[in-house]
Protein backbone atom coordinates (compact mmCIF):
# COMPACT_ATOMS: atom_id res chain seq x y z
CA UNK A 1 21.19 -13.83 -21.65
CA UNK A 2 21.96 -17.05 -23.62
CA UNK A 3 19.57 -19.17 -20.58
CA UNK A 4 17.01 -16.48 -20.55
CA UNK A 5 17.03 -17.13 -24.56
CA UNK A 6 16.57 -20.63 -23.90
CA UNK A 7 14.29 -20.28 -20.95
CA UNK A 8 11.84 -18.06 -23.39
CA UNK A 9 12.23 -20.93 -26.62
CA UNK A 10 11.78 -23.72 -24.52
CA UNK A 11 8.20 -21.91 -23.01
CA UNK A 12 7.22 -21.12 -26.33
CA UNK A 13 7.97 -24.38 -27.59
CA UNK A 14 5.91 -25.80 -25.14
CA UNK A 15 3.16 -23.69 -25.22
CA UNK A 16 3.03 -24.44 -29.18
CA UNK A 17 2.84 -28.13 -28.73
CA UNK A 18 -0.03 -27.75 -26.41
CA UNK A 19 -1.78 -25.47 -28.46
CA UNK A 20 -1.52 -27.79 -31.48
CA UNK A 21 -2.78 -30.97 -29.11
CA UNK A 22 -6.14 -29.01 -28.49
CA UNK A 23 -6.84 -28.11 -31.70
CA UNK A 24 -5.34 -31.60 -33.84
CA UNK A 25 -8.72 -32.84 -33.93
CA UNK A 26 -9.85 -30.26 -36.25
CA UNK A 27 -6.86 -29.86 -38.60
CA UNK A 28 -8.21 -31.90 -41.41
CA UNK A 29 -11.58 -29.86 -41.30
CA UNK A 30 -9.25 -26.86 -41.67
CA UNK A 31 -7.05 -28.42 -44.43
CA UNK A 32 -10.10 -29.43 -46.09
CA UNK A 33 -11.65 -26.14 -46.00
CA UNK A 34 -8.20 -24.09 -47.25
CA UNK A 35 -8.45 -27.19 -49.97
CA UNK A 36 -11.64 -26.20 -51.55
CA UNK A 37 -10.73 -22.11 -50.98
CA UNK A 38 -7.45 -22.69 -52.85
CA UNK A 39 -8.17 -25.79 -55.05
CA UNK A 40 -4.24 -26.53 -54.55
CA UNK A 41 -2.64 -28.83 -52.32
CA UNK A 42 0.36 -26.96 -52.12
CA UNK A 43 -1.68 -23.24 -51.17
CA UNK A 44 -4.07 -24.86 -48.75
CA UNK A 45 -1.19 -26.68 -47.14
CA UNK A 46 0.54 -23.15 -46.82
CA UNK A 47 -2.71 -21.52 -45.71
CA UNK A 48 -3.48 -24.38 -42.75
CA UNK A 49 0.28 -23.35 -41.56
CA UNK A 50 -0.39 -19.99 -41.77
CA UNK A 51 -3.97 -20.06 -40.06
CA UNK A 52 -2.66 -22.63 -37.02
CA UNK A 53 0.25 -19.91 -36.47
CA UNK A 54 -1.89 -16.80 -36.80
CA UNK A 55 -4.43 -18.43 -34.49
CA UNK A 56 -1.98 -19.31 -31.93
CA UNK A 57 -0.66 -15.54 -31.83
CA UNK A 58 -4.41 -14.55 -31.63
CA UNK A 59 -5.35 -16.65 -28.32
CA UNK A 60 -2.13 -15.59 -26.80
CA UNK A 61 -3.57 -11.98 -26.81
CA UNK A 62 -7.10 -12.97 -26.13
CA UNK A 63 -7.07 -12.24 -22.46
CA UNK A 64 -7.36 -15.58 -20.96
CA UNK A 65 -10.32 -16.27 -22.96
CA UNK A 66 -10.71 -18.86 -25.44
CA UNK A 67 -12.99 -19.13 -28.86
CA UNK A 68 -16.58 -20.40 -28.13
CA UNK A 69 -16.57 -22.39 -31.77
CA UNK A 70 -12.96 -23.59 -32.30
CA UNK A 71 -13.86 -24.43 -35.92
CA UNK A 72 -15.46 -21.78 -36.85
CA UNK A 73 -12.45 -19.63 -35.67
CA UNK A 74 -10.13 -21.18 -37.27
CA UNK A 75 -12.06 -21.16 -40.82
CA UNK A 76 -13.18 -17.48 -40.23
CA UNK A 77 -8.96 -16.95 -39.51
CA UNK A 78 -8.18 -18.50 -42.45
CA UNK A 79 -10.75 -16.71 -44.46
CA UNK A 80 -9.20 -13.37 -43.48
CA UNK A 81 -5.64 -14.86 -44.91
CA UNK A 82 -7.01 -15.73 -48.18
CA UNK A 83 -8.94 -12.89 -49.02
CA UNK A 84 -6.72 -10.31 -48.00
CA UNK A 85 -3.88 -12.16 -50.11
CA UNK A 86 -6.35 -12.82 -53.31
CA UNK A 87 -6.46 -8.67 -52.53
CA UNK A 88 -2.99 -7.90 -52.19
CA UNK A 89 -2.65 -9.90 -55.63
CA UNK A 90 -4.97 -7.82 -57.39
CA UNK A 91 -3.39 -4.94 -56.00
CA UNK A 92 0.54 -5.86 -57.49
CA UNK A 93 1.28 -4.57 -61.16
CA UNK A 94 0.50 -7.72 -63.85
CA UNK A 95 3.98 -9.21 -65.59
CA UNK A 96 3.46 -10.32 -69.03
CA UNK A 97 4.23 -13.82 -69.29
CA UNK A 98 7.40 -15.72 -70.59
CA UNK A 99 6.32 -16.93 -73.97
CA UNK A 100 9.02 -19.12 -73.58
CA UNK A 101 7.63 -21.09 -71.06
CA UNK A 102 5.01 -23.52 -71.30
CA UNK A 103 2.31 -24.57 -69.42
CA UNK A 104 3.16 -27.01 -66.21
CA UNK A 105 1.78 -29.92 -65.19
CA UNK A 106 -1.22 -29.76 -62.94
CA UNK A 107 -3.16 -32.83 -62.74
CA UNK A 108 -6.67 -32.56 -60.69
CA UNK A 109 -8.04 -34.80 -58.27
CA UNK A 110 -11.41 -36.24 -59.84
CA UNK A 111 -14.09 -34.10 -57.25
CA UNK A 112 -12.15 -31.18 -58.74
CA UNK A 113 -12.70 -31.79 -62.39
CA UNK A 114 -16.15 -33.05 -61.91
CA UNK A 115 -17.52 -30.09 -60.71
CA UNK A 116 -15.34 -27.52 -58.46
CA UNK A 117 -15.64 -23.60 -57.71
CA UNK A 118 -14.62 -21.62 -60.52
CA UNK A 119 -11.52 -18.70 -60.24
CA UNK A 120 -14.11 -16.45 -61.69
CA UNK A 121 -16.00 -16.64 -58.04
CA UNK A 122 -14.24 -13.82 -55.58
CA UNK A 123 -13.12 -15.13 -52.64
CA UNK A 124 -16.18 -13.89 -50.25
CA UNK A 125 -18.07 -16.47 -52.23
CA UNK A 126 -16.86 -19.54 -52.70
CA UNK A 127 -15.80 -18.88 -48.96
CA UNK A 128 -19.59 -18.22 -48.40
CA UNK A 129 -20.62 -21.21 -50.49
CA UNK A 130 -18.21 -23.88 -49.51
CA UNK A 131 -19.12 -23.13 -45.80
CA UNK A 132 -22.63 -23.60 -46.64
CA UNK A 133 -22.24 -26.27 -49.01
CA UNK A 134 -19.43 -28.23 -48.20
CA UNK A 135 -19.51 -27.48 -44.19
CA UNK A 136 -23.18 -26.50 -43.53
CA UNK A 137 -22.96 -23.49 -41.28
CA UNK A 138 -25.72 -21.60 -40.84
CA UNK A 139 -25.79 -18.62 -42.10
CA UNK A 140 -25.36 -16.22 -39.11
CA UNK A 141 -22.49 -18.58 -38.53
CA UNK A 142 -21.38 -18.30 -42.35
CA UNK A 143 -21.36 -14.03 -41.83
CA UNK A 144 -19.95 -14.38 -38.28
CA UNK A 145 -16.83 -16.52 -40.27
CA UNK A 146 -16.63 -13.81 -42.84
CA UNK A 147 -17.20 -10.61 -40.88
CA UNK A 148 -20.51 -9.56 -43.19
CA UNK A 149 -24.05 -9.40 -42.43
CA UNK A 150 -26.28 -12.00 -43.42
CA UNK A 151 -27.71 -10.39 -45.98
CA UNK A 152 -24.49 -9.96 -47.97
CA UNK A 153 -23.65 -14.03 -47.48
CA UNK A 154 -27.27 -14.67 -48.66
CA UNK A 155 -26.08 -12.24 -51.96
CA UNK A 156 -22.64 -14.17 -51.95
CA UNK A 157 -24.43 -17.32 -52.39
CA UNK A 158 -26.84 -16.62 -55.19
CA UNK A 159 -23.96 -15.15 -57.24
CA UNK A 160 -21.74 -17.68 -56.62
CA UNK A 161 -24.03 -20.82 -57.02
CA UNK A 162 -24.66 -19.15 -60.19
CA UNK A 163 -20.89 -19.57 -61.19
CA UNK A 164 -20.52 -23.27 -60.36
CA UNK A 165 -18.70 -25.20 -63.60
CA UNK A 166 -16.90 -28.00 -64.42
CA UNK A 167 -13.30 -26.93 -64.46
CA UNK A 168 -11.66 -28.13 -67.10
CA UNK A 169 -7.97 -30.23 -66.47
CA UNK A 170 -5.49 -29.13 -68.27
CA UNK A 171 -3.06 -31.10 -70.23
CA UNK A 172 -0.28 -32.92 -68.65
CA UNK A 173 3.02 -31.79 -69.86
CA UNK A 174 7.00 -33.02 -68.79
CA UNK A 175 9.93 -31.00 -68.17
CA UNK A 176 13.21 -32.30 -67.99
CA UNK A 177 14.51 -32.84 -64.57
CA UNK A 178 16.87 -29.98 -63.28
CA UNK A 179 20.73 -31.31 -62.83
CA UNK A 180 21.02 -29.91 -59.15
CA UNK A 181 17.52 -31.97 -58.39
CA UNK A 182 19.16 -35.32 -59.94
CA UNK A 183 22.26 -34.41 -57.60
CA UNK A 184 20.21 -34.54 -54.43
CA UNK A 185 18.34 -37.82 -55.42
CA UNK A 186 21.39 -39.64 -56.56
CA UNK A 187 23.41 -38.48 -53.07
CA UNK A 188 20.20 -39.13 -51.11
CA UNK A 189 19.59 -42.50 -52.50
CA UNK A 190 23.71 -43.59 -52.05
CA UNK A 191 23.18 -42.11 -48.17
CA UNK A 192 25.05 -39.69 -48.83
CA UNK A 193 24.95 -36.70 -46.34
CA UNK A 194 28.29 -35.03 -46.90
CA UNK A 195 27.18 -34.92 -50.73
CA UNK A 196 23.78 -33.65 -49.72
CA UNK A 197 25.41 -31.14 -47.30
CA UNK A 198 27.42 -29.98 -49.71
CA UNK A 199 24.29 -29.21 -51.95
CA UNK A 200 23.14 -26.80 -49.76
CA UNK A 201 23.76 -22.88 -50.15
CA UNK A 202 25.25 -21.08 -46.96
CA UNK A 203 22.32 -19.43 -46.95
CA UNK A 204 20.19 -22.38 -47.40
CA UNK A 205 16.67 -22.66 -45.33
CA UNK A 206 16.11 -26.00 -44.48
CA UNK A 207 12.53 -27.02 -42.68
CA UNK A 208 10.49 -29.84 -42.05
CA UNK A 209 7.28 -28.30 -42.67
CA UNK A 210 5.33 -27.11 -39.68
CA UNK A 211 7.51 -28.89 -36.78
CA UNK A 212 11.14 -27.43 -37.26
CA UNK A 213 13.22 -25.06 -39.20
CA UNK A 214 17.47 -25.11 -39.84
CA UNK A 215 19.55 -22.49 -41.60
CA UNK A 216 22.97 -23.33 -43.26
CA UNK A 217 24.21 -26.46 -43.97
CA UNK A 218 25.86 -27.65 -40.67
CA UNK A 219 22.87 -27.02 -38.96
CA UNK A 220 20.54 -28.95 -41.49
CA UNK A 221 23.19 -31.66 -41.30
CA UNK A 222 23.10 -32.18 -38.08
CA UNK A 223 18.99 -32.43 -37.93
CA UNK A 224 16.79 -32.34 -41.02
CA UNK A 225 19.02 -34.20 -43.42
CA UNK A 226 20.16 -36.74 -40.99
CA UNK A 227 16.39 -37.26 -39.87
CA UNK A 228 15.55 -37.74 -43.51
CA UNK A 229 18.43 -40.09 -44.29
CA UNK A 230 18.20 -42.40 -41.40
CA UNK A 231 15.21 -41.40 -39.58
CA UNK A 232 13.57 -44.41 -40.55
CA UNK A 233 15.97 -46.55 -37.71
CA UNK A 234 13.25 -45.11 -35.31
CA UNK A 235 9.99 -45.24 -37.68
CA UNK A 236 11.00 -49.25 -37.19
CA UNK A 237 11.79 -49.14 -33.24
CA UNK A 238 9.05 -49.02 -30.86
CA UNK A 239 11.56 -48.28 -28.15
CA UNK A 240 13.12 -45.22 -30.00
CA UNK A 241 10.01 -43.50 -31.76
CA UNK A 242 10.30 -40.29 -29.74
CA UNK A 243 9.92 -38.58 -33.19
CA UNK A 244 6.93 -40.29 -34.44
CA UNK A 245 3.48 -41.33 -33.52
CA UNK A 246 3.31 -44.72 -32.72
CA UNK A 247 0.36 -45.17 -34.08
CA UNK A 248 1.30 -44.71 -37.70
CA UNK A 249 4.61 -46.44 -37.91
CA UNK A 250 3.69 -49.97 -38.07
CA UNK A 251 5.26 -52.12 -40.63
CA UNK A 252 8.02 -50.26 -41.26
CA UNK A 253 11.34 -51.96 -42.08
CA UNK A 254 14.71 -51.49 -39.91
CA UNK A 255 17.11 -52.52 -42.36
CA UNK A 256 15.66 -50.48 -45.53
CA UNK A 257 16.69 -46.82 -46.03
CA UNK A 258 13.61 -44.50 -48.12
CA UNK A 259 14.85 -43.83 -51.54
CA UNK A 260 13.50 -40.69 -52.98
CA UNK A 261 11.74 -40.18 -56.70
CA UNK A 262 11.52 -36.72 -58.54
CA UNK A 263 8.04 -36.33 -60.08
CA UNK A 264 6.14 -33.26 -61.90
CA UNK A 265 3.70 -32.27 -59.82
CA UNK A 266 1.58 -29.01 -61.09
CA UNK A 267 4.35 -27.37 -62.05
CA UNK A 268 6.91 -27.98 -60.10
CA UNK A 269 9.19 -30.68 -59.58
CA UNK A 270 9.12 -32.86 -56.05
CA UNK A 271 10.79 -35.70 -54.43
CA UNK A 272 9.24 -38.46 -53.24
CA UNK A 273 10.27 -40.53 -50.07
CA UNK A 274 9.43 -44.51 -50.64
CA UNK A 275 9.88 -46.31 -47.54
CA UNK A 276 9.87 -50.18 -47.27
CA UNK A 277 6.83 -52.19 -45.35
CA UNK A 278 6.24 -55.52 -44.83
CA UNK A 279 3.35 -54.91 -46.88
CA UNK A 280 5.43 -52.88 -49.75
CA UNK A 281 6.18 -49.60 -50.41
CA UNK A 282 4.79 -46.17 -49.58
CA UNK A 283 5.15 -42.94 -49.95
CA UNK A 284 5.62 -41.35 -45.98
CA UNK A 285 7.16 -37.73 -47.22
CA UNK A 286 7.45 -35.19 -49.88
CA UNK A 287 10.24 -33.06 -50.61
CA UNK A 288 10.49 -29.56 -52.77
CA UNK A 289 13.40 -27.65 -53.21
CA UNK A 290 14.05 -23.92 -54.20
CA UNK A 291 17.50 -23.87 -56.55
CA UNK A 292 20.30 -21.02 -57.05
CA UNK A 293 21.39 -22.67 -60.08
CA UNK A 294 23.66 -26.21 -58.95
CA UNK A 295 23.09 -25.32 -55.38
CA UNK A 296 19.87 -25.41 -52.83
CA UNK A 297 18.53 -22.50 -51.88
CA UNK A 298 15.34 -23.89 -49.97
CA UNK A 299 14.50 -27.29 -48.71
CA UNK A 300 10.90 -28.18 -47.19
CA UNK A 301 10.18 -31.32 -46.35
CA UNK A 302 6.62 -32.28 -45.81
CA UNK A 303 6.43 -35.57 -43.41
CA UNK A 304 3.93 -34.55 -40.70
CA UNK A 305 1.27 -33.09 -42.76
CA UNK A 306 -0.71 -36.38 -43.32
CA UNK A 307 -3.88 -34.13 -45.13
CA UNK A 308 -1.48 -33.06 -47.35
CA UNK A 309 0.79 -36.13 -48.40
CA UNK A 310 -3.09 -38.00 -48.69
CA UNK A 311 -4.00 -35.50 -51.32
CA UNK A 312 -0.55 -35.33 -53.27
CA UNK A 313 -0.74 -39.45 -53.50
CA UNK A 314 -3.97 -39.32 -54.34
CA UNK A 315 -3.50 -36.89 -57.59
CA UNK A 316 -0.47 -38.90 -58.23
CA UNK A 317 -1.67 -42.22 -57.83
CA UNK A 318 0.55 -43.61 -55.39
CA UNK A 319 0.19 -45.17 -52.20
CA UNK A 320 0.54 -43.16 -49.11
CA UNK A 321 1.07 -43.72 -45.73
CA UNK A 322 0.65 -40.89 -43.16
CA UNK A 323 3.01 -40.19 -39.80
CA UNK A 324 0.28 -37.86 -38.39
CA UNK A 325 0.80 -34.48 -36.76
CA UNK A 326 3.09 -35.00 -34.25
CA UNK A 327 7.07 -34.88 -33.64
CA UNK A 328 6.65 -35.02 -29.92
CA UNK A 329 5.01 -37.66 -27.34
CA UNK A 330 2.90 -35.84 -24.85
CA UNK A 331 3.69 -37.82 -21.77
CA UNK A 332 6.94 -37.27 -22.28
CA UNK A 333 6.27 -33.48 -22.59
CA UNK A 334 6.73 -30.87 -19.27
């Protein structure tokens, strides 16, 4: 049973790598479009995920055959997502808010404030007007995307070009830093991993977003939190990059572990990975984590999402440097 298990992870493991080969070249297209559907990094990063997995389910059942226009499968795939969780939304009971708590930090990248889709516009139209706007589908290909008529897309679009605003940014604000998030940095920055381990619930789910998921602590040891610590040992070594895409790891220093910052970032509180170039520093990874008071309860780790880490950097104001999409090197692949 145990080989059959493995047999049946290792198939689906490749299978997944191949799938996301074919369809790489479009995944900034896609993050782009969840970008302007959810005008957050964070939700259109979690909506490209969710769309590349749902879409890979979707082939596997399409008899053989494969989508005629890649793109506009994989925006009309993640249209369905959004919608029908902007509906399930509407549809849960409305908690009053904690007047305790105050307003988080969320600053906006500047095409946002200048001029950005409104959250009065329901989600069939800005869908319908950032594919015509933004992406310029027609629009037989816009209703196609949608599953509506052309008619109702034409409707979507007058009443949602008719919404257009500036949206205003709204104040910064700062929050002190929580204790069990000043923990991790200070035991990540010593190199630490037995303190960092020992951070980690039982339960804890530890992931580095998109390529690999650990639960518990021994596990995470073992994979994501070593790979985090000392992963950079291979960003730096062209004969041990089996993790990395060569193309993106130039300049990187052996001898100079990341160090990791906590910023405020819309709300919620992040780490930062600075690694050392030859050039100077850069930011290669981001970090959140979910807390059960002192302990962690969640850890994702964003390092191969390079749409993503450009768009945090650039709201933040830092320098960025991208690892692209893949863990894996093809030729080396079955």
């Amino acid at each position: 049973m145990t080989t059959a298990k493995s047999e049946l992870a290792n198939a689906a493991q490749g299978s997944w790598r191949r799938f996301l080969e074919t369809y790489e070249p479009l995944r900034t297209q896609l993050y782009r479009y969840c970008r302007y559907l959810t005008r957050s990094p964070w939700d259109a990063e979690d909506l490209t995920q969710d769309t590349l997995a749902r879409a890979f389910v979707t082939l596997a059942r399409m008899a053989g055959q494969e989508p005629a226009h890649p793109r506009a499968w994989l925006f009309r795939i993640a249209s369905n997502l959004w919608i029908d969780e902007k509906r399930r939304l509407r549809e849960r009971p409305v908690e009053a808010p904690d007047p305790a708590a105050g307003p988080g930090a969320e600053p906006r990248a500047p095409r946002e404030a200048a001029g950005t889709l409104l959250v009065t516009l329901s989600p069939q139209e800005r869908a319908a007007v950032v594919l015509k706007d933004v992406f310029d589908f027609a629009l037989d290909e816009i209703a196609a995307s949608l599953g509506t008529t052309v008619g109702a897309v034409k409707a979507a679009l007058h009443r949602g070009r008719g919404k257009l605003s500036e949206d205003p940014t709204p104040d910064a604000t700062t929050a002190p830093v929580p204790g069990a998030l000043d923990a991790f940095c200070a035991a990540f920055n010593a190199g630490d991993i037995d303190r960092l381990t020992a951070l980690l619930l039982d339960t804890a789910t530890v992931e580095v977003v998109g390529a690999a998921t650990q639960y518990g602590p021994e596990a995470a040891r073992r994979t994501v939190l070593f790979g985090m610590l000392f992963g950079f040992k291979r960003l730096a070594d062209p004969q041990a990059r089996e993790l990395f895409d060569a193309r993106f790891a130039g300049g990187a220093i052996p001898d100079a572990p990341p160090r990791v910052e906590a910023r405020l970032h819309r709300g919620r509180w992040l780490l930062l990975h600075w690694y050392r170039h030859v050039d100077g520093e850069a930011v290669r990874a981001v970090t959140t984590l979910e807390l059960d008071g002192d302990r962690v309860a969640r850890l994702q780790n964003y390092f191969y999402n390079p749409d993503f880490l450009a768009d945090i950097g650039g709201e933040l104001d830092v320098p960025v440097r991208v690892n692209g999409h893949r863990w894996w090197q093809p030729e080396a692949q079955s």
